[in-house]
PDB file of N, CA and C in Angstrom:
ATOM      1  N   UNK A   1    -204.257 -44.875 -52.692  1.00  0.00           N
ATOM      2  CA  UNK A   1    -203.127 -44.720 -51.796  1.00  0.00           C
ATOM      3  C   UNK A   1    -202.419 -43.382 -52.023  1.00  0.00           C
ATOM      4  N   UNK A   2    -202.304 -43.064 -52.941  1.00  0.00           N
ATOM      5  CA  UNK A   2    -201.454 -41.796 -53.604  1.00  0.00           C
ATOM      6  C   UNK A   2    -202.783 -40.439 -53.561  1.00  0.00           C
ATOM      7  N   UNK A   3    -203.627 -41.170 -53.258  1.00  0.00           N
ATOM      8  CA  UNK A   3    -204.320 -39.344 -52.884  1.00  0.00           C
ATOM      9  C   UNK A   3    -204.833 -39.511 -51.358  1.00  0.00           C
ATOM     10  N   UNK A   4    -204.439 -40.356 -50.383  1.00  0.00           N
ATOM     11  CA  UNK A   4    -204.360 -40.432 -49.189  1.00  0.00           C
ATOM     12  C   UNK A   4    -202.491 -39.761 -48.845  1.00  0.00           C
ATOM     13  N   UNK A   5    -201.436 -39.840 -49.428  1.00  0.00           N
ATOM     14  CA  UNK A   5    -200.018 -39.723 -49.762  1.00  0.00           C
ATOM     15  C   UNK A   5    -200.172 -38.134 -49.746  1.00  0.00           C
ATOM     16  N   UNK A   6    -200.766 -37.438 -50.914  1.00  0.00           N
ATOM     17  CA  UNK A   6    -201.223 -36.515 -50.641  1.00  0.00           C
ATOM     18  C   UNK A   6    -201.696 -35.497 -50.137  1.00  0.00           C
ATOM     19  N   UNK A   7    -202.720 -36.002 -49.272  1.00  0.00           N
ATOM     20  CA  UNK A   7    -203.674 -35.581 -48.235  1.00  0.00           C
ATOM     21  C   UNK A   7    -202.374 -35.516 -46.994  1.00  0.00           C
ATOM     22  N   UNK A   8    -201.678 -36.128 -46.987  1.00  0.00           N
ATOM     23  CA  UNK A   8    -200.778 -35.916 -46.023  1.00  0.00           C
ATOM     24  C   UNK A   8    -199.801 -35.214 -45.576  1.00  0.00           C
ATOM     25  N   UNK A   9    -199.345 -34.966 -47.398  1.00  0.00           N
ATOM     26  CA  UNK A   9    -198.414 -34.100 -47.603  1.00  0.00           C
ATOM     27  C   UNK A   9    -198.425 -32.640 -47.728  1.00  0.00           C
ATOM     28  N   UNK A  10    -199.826 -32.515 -47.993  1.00  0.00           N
ATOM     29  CA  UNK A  10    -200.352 -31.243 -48.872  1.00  0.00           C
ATOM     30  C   UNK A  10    -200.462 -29.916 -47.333  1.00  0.00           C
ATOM     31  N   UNK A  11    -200.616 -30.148 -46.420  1.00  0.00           N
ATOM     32  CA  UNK A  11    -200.117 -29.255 -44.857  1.00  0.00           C
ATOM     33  C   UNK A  11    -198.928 -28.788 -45.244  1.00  0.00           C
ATOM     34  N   UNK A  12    -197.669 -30.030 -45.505  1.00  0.00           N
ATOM     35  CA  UNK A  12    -195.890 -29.199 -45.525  1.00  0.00           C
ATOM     36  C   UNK A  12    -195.869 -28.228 -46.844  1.00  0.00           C
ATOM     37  N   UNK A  13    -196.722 -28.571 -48.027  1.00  0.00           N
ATOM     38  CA  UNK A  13    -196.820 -27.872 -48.819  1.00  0.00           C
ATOM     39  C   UNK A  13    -197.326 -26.192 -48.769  1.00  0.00           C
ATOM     40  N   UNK A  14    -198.020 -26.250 -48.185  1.00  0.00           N
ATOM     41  CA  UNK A  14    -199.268 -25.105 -47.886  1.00  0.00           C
ATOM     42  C   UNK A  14    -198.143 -24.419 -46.795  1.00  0.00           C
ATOM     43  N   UNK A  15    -198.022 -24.970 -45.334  1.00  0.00           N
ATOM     44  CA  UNK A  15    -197.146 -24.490 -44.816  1.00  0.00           C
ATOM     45  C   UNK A  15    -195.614 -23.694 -45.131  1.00  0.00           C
ATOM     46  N   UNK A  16    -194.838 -24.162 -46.132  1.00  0.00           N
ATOM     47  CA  UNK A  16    -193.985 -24.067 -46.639  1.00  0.00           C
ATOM     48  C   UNK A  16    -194.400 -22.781 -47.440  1.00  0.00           C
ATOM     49  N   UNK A  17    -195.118 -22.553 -48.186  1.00  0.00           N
ATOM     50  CA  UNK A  17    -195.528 -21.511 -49.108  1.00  0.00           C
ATOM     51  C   UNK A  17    -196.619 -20.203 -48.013  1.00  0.00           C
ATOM     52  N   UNK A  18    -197.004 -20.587 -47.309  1.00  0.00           N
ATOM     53  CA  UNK A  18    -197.223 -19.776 -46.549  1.00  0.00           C
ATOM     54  C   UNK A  18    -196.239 -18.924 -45.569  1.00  0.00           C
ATOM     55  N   UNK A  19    -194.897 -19.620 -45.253  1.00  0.00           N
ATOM     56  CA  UNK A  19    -193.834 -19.046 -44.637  1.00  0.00           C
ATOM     57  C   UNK A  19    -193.336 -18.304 -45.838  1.00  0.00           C
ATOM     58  N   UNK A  20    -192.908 -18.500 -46.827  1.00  0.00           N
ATOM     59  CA  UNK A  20    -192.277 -17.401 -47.886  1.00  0.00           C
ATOM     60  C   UNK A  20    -193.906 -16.585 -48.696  1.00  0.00           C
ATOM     61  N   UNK A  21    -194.529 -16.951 -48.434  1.00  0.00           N
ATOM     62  CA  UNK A  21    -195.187 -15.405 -49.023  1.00  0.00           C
ATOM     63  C   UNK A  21    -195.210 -14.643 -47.271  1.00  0.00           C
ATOM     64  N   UNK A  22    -195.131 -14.683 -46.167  1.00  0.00           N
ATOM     65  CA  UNK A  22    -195.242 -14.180 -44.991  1.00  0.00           C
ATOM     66  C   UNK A  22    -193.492 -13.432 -45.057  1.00  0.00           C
ATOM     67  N   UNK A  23    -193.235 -14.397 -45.011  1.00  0.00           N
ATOM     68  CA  UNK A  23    -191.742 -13.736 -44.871  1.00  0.00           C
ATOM     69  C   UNK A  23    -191.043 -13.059 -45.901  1.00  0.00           C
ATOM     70  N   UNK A  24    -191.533 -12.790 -47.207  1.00  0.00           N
ATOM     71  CA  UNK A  24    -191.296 -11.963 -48.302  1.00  0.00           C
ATOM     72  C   UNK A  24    -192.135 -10.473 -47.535  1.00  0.00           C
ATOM     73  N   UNK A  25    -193.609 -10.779 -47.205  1.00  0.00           N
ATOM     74  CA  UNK A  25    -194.442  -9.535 -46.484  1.00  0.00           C
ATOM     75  C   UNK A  25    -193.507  -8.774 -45.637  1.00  0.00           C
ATOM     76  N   UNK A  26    -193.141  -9.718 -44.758  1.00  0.00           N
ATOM     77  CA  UNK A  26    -192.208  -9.063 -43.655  1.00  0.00           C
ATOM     78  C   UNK A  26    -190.834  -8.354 -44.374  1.00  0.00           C
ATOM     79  N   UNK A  27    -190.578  -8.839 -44.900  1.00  0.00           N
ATOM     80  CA  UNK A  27    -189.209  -7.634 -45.993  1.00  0.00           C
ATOM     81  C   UNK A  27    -189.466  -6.577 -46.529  1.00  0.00           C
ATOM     82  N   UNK A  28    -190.731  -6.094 -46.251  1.00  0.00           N
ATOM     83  CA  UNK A  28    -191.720  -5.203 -46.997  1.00  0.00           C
ATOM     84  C   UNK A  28    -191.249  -3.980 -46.565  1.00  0.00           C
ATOM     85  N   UNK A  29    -190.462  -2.901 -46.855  1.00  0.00           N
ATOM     86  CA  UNK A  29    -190.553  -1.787 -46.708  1.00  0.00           C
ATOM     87  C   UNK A  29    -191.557  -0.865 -45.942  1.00  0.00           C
ATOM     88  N   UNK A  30    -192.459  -1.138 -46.950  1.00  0.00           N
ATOM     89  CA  UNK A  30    -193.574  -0.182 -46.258  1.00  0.00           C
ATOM     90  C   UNK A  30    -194.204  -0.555 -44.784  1.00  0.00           C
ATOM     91  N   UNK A  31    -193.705  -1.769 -44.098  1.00  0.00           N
ATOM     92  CA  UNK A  31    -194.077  -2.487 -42.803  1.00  0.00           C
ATOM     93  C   UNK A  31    -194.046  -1.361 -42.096  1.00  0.00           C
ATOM     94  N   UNK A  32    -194.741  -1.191 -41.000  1.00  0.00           N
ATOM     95  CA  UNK A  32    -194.438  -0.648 -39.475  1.00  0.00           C
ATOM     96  C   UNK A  32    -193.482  -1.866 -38.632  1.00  0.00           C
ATOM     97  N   UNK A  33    -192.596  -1.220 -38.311  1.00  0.00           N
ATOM     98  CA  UNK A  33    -191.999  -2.024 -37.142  1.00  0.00           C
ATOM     99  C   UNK A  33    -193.160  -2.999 -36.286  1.00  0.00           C
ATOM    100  N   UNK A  34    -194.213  -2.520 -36.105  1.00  0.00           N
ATOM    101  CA  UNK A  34    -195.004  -3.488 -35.161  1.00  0.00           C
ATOM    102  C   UNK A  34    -195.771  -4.316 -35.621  1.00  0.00           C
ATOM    103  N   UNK A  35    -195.810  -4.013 -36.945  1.00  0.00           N
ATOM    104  CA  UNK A  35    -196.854  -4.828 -38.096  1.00  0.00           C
ATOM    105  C   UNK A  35    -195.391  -5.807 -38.596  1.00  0.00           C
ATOM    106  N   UNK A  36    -194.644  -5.665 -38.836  1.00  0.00           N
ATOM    107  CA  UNK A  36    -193.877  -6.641 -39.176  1.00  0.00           C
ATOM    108  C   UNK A  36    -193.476  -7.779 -37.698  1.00  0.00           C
ATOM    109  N   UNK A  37    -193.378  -7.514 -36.822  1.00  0.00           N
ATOM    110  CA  UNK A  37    -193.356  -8.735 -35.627  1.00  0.00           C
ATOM    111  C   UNK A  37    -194.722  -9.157 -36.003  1.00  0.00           C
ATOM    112  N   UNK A  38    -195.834  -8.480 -35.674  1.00  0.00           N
ATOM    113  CA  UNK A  38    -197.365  -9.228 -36.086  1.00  0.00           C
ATOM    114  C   UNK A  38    -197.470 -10.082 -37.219  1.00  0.00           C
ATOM    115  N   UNK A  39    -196.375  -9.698 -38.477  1.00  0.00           N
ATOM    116  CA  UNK A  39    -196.403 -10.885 -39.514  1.00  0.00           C
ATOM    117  C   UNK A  39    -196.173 -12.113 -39.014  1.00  0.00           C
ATOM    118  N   UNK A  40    -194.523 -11.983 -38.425  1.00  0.00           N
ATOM    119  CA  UNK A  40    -193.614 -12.560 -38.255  1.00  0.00           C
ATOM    120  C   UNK A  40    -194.237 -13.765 -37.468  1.00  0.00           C
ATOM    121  N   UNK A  41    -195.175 -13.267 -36.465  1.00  0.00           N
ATOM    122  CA  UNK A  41    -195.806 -14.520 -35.798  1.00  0.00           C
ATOM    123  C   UNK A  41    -196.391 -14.830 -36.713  1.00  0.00           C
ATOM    124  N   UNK A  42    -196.793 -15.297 -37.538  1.00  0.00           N
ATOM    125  CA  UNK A  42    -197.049 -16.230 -38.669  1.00  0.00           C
ATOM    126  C   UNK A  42    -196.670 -16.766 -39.285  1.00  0.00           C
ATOM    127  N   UNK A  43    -195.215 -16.542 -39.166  1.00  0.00           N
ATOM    128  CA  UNK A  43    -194.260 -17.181 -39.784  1.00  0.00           C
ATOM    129  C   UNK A  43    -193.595 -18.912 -38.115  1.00  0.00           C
ATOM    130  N   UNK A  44    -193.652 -17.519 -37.473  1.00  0.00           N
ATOM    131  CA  UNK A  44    -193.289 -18.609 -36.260  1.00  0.00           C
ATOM    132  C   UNK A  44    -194.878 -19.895 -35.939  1.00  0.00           C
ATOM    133  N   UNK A  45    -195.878 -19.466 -36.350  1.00  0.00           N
ATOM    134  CA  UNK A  45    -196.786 -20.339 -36.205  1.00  0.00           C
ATOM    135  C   UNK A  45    -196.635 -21.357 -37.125  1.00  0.00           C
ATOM    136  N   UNK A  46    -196.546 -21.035 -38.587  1.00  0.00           N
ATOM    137  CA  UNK A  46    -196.298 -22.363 -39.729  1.00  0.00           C
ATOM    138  C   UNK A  46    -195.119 -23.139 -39.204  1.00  0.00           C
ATOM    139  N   UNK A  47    -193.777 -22.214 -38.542  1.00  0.00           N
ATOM    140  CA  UNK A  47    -192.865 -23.182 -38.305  1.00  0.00           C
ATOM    141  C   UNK A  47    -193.355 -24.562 -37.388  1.00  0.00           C
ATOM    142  N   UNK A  48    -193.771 -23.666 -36.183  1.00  0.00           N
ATOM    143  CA  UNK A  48    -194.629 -24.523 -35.477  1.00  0.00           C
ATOM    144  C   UNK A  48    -195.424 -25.704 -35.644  1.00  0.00           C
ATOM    145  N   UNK A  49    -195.935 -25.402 -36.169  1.00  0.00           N
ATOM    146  CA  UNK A  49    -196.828 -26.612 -36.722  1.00  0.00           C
ATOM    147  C   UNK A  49    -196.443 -27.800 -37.798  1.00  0.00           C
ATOM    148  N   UNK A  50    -195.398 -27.059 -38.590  1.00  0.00           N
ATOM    149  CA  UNK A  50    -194.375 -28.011 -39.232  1.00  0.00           C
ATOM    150  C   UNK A  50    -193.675 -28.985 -38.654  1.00  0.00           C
ATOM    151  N   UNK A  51    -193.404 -28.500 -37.455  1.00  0.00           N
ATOM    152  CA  UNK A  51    -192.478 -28.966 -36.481  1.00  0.00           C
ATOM    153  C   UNK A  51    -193.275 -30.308 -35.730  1.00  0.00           C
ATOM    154  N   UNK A  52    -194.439 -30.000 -35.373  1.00  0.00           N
ATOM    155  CA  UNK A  52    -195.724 -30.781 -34.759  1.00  0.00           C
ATOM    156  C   UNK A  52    -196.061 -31.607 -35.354  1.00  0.00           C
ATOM    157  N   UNK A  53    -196.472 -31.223 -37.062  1.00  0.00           N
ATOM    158  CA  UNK A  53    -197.307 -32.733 -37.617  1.00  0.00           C
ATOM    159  C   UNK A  53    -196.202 -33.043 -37.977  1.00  0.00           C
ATOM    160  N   UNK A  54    -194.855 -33.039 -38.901  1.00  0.00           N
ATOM    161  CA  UNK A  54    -193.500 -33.985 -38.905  1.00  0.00           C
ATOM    162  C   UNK A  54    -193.784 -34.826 -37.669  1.00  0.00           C
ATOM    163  N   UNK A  55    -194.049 -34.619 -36.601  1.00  0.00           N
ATOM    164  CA  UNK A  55    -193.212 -35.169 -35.277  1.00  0.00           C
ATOM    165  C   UNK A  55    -194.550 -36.302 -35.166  1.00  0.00           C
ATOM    166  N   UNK A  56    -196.069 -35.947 -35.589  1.00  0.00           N
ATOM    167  CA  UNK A  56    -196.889 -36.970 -35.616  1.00  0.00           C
ATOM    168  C   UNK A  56    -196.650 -37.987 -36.616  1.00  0.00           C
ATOM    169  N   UNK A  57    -195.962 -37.717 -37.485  1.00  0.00           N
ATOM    170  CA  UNK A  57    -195.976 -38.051 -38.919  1.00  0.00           C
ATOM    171  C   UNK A  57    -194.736 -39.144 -38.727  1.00  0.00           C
ATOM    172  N   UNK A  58    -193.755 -38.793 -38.505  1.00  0.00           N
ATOM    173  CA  UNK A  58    -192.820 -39.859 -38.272  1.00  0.00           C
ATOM    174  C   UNK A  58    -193.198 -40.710 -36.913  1.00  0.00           C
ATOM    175  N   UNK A  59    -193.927 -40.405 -36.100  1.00  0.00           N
ATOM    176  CA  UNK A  59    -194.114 -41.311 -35.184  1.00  0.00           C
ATOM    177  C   UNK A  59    -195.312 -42.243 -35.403  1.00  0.00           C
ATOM    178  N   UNK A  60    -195.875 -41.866 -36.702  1.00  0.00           N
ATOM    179  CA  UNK A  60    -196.792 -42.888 -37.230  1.00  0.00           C
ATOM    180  C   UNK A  60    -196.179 -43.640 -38.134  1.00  0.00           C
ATOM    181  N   UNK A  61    -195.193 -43.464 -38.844  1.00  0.00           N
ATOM    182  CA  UNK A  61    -194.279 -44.588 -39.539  1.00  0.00           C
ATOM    183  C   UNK A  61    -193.538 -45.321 -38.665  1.00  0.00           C
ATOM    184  N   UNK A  62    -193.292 -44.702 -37.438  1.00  0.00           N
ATOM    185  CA  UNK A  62    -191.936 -45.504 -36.780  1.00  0.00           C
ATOM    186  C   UNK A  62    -193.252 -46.544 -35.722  1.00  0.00           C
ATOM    187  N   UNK A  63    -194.565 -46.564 -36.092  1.00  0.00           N
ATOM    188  CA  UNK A  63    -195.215 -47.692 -35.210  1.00  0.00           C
ATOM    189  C   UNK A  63    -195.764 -48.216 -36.321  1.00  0.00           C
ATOM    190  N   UNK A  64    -196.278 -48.052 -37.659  1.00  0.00           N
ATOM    191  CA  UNK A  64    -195.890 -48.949 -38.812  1.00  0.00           C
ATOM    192  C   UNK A  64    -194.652 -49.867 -38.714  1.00  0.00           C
ATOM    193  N   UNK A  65    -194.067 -49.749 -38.368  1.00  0.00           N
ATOM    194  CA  UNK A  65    -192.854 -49.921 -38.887  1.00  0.00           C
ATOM    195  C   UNK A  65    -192.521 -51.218 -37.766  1.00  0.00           C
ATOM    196  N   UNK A  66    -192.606 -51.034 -36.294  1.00  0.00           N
ATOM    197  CA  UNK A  66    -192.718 -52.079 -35.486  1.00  0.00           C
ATOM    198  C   UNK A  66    -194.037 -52.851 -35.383  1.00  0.00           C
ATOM    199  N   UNK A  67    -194.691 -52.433 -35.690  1.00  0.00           N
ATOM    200  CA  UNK A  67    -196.151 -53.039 -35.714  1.00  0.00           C
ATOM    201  C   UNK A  67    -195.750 -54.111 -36.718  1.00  0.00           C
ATOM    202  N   UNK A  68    -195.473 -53.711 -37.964  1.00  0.00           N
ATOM    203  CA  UNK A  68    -194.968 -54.609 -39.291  1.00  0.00           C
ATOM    204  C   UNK A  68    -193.504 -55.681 -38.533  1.00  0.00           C
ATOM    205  N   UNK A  69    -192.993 -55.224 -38.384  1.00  0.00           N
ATOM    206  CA  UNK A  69    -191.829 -55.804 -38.219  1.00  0.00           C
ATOM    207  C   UNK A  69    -191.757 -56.819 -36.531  1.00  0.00           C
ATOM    208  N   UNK A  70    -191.530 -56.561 -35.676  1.00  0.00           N
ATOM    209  CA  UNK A  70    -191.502 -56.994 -33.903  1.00  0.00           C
ATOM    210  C   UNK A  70    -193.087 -57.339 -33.569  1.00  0.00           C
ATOM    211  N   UNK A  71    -193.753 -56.688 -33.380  1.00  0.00           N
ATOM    212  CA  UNK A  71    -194.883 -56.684 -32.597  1.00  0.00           C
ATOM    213  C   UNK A  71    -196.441 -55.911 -33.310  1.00  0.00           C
ATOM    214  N   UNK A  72    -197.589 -56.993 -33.795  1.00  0.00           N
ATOM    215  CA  UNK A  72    -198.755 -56.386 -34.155  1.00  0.00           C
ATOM    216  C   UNK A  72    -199.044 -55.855 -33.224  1.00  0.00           C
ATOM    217  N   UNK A  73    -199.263 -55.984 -31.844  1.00  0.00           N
ATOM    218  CA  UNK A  73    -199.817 -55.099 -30.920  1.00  0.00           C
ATOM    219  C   UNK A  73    -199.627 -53.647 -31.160  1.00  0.00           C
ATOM    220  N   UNK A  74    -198.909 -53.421 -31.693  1.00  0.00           N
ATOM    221  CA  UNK A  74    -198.028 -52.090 -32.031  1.00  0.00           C
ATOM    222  C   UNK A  74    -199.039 -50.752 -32.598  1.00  0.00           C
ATOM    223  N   UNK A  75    -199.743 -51.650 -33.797  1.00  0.00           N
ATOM    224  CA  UNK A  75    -200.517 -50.996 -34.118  1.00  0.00           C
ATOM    225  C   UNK A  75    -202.156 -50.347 -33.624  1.00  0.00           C
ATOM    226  N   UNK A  76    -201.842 -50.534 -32.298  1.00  0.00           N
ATOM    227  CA  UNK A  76    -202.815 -50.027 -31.523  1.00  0.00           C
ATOM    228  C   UNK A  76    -203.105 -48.624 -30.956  1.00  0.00           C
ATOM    229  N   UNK A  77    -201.159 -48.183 -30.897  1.00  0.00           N
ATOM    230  CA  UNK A  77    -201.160 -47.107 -30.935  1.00  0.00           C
ATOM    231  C   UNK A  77    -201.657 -46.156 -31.742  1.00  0.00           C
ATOM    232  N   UNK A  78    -201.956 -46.231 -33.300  1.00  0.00           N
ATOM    233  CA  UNK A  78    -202.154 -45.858 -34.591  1.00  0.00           C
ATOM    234  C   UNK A  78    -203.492 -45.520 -33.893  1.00  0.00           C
ATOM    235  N   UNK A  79    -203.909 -45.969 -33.141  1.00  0.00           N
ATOM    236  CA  UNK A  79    -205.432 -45.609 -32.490  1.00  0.00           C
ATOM    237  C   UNK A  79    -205.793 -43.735 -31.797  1.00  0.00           C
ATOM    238  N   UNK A  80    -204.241 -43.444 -31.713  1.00  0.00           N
ATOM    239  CA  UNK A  80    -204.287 -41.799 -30.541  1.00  0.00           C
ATOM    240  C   UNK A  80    -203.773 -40.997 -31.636  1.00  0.00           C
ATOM    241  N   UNK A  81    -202.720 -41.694 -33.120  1.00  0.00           N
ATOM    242  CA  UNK A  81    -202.183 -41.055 -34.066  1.00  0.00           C
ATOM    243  C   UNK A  81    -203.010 -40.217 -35.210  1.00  0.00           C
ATOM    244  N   UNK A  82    -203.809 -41.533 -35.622  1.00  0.00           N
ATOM    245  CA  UNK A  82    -204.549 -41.033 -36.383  1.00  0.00           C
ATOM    246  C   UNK A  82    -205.432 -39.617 -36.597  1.00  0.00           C
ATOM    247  N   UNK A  83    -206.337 -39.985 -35.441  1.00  0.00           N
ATOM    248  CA  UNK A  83    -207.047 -38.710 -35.154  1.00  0.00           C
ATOM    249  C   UNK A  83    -206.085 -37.529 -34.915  1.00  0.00           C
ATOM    250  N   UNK A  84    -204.956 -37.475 -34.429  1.00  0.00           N
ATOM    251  CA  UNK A  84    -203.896 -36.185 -34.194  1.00  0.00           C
ATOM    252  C   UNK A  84    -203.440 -35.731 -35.522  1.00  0.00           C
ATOM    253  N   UNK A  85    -203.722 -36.937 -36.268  1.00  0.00           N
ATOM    254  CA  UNK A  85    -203.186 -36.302 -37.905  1.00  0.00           C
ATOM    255  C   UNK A  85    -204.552 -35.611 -38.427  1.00  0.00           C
ATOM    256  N   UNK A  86    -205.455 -35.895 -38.584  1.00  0.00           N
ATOM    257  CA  UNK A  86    -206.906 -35.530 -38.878  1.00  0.00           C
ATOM    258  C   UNK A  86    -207.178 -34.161 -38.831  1.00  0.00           C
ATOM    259  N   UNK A  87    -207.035 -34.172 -37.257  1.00  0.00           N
ATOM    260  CA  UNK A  87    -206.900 -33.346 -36.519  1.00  0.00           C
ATOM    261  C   UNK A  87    -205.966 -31.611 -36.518  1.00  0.00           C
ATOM    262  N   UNK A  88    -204.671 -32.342 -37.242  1.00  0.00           N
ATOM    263  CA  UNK A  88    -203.740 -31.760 -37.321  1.00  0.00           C
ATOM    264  C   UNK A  88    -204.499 -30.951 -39.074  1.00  0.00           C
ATOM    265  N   UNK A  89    -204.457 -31.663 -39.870  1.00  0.00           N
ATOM    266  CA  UNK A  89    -204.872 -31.226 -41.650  1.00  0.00           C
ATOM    267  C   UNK A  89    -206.292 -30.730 -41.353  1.00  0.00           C
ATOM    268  N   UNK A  90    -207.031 -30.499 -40.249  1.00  0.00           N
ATOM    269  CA  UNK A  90    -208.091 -29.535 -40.375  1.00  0.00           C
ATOM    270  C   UNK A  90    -207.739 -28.197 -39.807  1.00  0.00           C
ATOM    271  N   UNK A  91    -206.929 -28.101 -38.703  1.00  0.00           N
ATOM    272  CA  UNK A  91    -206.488 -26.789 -38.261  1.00  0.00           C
ATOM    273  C   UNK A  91    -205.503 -26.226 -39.537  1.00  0.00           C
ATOM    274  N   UNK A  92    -204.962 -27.190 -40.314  1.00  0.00           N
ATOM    275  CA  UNK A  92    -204.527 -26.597 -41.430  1.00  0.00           C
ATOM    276  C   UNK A  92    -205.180 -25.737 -42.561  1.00  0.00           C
ATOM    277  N   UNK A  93    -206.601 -26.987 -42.945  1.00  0.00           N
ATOM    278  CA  UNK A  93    -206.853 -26.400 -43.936  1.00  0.00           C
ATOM    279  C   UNK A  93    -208.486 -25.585 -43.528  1.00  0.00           C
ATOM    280  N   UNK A  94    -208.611 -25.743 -42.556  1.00  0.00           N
ATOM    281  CA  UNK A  94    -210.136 -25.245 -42.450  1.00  0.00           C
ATOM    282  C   UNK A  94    -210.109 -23.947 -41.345  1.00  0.00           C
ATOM    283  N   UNK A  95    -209.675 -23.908 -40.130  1.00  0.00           N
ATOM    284  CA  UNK A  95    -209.105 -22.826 -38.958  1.00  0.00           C
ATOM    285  C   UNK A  95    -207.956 -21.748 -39.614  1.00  0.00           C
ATOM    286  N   UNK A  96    -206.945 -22.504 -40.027  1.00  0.00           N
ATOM    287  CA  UNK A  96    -206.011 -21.335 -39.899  1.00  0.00           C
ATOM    288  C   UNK A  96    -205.888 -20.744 -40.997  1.00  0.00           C
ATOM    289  N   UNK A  97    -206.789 -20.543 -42.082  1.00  0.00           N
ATOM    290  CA  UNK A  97    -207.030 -19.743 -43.292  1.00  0.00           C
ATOM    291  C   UNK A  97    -208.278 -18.659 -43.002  1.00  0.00           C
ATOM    292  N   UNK A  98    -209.046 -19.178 -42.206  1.00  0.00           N
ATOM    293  CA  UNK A  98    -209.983 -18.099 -41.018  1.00  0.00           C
ATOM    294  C   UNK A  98    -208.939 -16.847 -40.445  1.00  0.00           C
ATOM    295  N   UNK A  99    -208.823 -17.801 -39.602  1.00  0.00           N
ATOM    296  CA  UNK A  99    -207.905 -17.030 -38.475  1.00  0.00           C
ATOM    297  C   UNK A  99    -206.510 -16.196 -38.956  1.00  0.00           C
ATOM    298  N   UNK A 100    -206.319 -16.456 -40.078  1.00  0.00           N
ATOM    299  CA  UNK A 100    -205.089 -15.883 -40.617  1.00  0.00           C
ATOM    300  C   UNK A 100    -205.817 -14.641 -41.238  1.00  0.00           C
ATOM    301  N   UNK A 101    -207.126 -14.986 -42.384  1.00  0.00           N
ATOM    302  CA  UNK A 101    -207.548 -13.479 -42.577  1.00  0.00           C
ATOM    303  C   UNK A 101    -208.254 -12.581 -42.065  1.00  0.00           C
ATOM    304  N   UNK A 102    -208.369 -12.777 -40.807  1.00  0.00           N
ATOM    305  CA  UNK A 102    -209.200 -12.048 -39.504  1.00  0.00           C
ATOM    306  C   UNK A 102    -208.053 -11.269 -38.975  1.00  0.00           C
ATOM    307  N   UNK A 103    -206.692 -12.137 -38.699  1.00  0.00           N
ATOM    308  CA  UNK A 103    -205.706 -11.434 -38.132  1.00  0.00           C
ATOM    309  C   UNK A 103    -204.547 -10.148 -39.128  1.00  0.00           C
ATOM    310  N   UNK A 104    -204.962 -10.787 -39.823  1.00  0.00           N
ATOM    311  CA  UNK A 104    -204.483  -9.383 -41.077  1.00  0.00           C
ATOM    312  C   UNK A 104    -205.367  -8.394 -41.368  1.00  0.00           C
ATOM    313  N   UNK A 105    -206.481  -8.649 -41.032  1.00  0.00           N
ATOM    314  CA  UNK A 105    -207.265  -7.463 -41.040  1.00  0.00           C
ATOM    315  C   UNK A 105    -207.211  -6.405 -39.977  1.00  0.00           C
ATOM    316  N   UNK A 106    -207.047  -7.340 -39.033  1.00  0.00           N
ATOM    317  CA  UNK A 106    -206.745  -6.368 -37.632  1.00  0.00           C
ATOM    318  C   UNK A 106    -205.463  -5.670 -37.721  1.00  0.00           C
ATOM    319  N   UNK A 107    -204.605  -6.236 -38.724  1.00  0.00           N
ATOM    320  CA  UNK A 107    -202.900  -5.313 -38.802  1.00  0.00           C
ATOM    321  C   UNK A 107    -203.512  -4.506 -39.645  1.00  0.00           C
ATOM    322  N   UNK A 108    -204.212  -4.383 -40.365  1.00  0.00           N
ATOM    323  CA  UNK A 108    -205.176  -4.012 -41.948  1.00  0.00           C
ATOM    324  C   UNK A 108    -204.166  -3.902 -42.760  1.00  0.00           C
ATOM    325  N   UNK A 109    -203.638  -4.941 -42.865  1.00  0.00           N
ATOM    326  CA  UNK A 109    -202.855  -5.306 -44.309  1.00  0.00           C
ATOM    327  C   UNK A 109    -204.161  -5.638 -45.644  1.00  0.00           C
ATOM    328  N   UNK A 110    -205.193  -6.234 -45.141  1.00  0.00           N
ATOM    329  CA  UNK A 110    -206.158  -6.605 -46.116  1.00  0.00           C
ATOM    330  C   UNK A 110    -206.983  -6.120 -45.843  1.00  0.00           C
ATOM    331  N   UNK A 111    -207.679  -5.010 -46.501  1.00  0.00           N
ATOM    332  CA  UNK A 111    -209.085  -4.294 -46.631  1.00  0.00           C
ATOM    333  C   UNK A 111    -210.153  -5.026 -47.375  1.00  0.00           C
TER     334      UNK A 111
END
C-alpha cells in the first residue's frame, strides 16, 4: 500500500523540485531575456500539471469516499480515473524528462 502511496506522490515531488531548480535557472544572471521566458515556461508547465493531477487526485478520493460511504455504484467511476492517473505519472516520469532535455538544448543551456 505504501509503495502504491508513493507512486502517487512521487509526480508532486519531482514537480515541486523541478519548479525551484527552473526557477533558481531563471534568476540566473547570465540568462538572455528570451532564454529566461523559455525557462520560465517550464516552470508554468510543472505548475500546470500540479494543478491537473491534484485535481485527478482528489477527485479519486472524493469517489472513494462516496462509493465507501452513500453509494457502491460510485466506484465505477474509478473506471475513467484511474487510467488519467497512470496516465498522468507517465507523462511525468517517462515524456517530460525527454522533452525537457531536447528543449534546453534548443535554448543550449545543455551542451
Amino acid at each position: 500500500m505504501f509503495a502504491t502511496m508513493n507512486l502517487m506522490f512521487e509526480p508532486f515531488k519531482n514537480s515541486f523540485q523541478e519548479i525551484k531548480t527552473n526557477w533558481q535557472l531563471c534568476k540566473n544572471e547570465a540568462l538572455k531575456r528570451g532564454d529566461k521566458a523559455k525557462v520560465l515556461s517550464l516552470v508554468y508547465f510543472n505548475v500546470l500539471f500540479l494543478f491537473i493531477y491534484s485535481i485527478l487526485i482528489l477527485f479519486t478520493i472524493y469517489i472513494i469516499l462516496v462509493g465507501a460511504i452513500i453509494q457502491p455504484l460510485g466506484f465505477l467511476a474509478l473506471i475513467s480515473t484511474i487510467p488519467g492517473i497512470a496516465f498522468a505519472i507517465f507523462i511525468s516520469k517517462r515524456a517530460y524528462p525527454k522533452l525537457k532535455m531536447n528543449y534546453l538544448k534548443g535554448i543550449k543551456q545543455i551542451k
